[in-house]
N, C-alpha and C. Protein backbone atom coordinates (compact mmCIF):
# COMPACT_ATOMS: atom_id res chain seq x y z
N UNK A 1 4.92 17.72 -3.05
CA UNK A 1 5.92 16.79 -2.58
C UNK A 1 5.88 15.53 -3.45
N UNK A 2 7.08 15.32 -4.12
CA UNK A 2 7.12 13.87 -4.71
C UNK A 2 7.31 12.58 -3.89
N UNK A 3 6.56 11.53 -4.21
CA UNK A 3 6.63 10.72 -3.05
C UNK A 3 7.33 9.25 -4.01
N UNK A 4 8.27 8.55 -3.72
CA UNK A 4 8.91 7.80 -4.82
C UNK A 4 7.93 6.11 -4.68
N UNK A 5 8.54 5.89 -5.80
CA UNK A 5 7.81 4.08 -5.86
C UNK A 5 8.37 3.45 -4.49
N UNK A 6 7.80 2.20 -3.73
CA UNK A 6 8.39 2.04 -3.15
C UNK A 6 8.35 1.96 -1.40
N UNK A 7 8.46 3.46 -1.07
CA UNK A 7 8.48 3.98 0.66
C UNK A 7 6.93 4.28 0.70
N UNK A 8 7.46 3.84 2.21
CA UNK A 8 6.10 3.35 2.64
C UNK A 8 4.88 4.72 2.64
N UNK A 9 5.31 6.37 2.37
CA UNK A 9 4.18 7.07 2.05
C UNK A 9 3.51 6.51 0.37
N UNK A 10 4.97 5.95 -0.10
CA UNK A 10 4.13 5.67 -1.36
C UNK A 10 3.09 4.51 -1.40
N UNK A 11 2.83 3.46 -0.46
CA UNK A 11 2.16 2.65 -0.06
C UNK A 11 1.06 3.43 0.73
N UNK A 12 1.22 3.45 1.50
CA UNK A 12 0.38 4.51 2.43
C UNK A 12 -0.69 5.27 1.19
N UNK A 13 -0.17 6.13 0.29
CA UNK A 13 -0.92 6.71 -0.54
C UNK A 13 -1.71 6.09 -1.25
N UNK A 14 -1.33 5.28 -1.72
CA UNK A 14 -1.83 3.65 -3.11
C UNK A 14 -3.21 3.08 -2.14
N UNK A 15 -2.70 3.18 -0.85
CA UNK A 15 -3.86 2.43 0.01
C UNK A 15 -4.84 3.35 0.27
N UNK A 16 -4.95 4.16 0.74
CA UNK A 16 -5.73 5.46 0.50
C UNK A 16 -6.29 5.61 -0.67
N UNK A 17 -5.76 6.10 -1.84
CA UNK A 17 -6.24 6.21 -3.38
C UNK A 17 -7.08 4.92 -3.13
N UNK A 18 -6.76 3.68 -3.57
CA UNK A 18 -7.86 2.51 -3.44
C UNK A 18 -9.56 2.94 -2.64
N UNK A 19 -8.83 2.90 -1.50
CA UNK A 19 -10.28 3.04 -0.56
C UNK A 19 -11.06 4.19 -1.25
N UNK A 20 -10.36 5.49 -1.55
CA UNK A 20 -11.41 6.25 -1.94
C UNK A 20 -11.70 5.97 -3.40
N UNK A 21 -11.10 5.30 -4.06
CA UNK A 21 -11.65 5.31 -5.49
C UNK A 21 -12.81 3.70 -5.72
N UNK A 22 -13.05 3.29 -4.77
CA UNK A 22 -13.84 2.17 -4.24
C UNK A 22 -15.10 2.74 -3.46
N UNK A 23 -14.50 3.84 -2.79
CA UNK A 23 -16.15 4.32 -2.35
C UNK A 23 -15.81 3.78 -1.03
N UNK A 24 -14.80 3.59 -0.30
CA UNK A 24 -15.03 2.28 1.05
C UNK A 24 -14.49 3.01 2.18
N UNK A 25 -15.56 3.24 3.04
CA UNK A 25 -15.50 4.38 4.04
C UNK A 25 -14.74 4.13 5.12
N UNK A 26 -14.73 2.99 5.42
CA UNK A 26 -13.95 2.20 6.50
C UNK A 26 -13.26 1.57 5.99
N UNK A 27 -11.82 0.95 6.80
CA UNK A 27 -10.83 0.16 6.58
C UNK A 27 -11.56 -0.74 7.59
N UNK A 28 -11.74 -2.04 6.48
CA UNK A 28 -11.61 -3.39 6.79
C UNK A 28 -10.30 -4.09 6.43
N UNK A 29 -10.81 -5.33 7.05
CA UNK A 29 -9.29 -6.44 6.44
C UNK A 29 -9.22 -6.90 5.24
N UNK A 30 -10.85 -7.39 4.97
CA UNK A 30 -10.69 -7.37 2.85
C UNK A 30 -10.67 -6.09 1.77
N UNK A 31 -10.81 -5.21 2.44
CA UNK A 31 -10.30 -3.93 1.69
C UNK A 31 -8.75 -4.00 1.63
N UNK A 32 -8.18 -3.94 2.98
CA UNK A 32 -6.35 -4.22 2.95
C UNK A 32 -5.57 -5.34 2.18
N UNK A 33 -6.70 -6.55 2.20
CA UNK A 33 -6.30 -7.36 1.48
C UNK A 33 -5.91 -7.40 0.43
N UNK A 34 -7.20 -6.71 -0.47
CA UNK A 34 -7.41 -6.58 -1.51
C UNK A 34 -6.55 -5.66 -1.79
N UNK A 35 -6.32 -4.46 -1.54
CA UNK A 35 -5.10 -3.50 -1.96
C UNK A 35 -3.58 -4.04 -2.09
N UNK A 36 -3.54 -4.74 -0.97
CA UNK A 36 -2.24 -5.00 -0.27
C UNK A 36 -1.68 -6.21 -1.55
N UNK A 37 -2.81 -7.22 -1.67
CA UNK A 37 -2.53 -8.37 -2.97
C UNK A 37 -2.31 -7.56 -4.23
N UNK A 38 -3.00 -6.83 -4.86
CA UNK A 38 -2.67 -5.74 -6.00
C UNK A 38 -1.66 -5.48 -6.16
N UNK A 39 -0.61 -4.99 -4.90
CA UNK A 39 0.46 -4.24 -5.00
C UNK A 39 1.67 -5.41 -4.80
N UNK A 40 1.14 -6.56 -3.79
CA UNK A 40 2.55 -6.99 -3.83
C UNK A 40 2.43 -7.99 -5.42
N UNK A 41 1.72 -7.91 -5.58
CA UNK A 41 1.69 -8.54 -7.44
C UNK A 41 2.44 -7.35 -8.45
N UNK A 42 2.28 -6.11 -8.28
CA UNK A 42 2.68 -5.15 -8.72
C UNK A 42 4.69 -5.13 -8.94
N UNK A 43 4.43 -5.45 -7.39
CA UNK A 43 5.91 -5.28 -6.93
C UNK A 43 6.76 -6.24 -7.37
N UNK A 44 5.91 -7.65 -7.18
CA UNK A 44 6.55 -9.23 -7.56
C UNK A 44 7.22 -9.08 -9.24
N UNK A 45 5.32 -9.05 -9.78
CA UNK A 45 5.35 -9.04 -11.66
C UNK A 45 5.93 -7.82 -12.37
N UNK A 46 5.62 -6.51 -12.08
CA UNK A 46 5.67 -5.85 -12.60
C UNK A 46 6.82 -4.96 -12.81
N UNK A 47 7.39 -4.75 -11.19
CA UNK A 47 8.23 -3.69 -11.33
C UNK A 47 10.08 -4.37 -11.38
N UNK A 48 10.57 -3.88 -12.27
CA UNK A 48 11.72 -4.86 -12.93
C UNK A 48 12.61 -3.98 -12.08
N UNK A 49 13.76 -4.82 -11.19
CA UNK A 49 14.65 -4.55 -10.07
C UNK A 49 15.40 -4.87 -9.91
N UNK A 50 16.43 -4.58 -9.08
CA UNK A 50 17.32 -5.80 -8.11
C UNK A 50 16.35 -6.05 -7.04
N UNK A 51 16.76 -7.51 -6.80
CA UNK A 51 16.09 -8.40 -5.65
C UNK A 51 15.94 -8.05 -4.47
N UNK A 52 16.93 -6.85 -3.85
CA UNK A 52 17.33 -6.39 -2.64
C UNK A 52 16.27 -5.50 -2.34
N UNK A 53 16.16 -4.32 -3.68
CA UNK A 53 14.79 -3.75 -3.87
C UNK A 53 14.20 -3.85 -3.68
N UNK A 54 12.83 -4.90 -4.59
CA UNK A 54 11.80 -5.69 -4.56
C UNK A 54 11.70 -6.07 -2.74
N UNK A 55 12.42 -6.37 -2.07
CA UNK A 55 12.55 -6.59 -0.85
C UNK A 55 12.07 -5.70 0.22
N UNK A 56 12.69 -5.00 -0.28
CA UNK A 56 12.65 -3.70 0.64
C UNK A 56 10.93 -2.87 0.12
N UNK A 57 10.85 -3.09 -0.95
CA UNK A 57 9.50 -2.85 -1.42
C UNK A 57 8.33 -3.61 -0.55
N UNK A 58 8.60 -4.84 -0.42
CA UNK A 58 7.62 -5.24 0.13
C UNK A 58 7.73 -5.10 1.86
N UNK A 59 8.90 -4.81 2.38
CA UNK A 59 8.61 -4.77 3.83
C UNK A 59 8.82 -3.62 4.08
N UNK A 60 8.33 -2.61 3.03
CA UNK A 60 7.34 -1.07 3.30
C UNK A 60 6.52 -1.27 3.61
N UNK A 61 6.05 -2.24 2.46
CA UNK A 61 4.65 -2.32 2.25
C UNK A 61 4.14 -2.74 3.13
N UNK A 62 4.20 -3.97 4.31
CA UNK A 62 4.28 -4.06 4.98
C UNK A 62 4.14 -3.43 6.60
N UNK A 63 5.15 -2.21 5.93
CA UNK A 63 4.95 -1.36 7.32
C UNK A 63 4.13 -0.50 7.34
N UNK A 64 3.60 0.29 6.32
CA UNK A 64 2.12 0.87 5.35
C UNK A 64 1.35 0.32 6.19
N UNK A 65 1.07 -0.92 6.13
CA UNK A 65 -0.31 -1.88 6.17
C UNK A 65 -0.45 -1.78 7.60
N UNK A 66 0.94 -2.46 8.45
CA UNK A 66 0.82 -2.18 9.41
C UNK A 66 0.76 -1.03 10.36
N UNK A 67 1.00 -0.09 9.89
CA UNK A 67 0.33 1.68 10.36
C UNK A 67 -0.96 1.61 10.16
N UNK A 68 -1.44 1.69 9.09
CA UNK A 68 -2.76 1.99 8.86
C UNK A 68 -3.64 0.95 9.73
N UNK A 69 -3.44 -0.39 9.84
CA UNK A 69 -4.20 -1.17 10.51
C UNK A 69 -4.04 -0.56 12.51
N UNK A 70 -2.61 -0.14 12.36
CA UNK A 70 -3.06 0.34 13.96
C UNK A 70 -3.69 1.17 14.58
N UNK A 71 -3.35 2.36 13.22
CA UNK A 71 -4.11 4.01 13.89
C UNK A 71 -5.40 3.95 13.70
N UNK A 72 -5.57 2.72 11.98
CA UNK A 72 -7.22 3.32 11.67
C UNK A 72 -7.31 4.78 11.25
N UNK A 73 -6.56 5.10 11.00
CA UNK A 73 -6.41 6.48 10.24
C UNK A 73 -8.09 6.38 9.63
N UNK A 74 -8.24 7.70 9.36
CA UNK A 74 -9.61 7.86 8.34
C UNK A 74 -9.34 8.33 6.94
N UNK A 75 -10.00 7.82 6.54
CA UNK A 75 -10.14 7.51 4.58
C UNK A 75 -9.79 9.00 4.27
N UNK A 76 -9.36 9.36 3.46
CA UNK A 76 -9.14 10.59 2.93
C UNK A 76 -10.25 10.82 1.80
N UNK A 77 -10.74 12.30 1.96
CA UNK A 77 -11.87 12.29 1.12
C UNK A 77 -11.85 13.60 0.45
């Protein structure tokens, strides 16, 4: 399954990849932080858009963060 830049599995995934390529067994808040700052720098600097986009990019991202912080999902390994 292709998952595009952007929607929130593609966030969801990015946050996942992190934790396990960090070694970090649990989701804390400076783990999320730390991912979550990466990407919206990603999204801000990097990825060249319309504004409406970029927008919508970040209040995936957003909703990513906020899933994962509710379920606590477990790290993928």
């Amino acid at each position: 399954m292709t998952v595009l830049f952007g929607t929130v599995e593609y966030f969801k995934r990015e946050i996942y990849n992190y934790l396990n390529e960090n070694q970090i067994k649990e989701i804390s808040e400076d783990s999320l932080n730390a991912i979550t700052s990466k990407l919206k720098k990603e999204i801000l600097y990097d990825f060249v858009c319309d504004e409406r986009i970029r927008l919508e990019c970040l209040e995936n991202l957003k909703y990513a963060i906020s899933m994962i912080t509710q379920s606590k999902e477990a790290v993928w390994v």
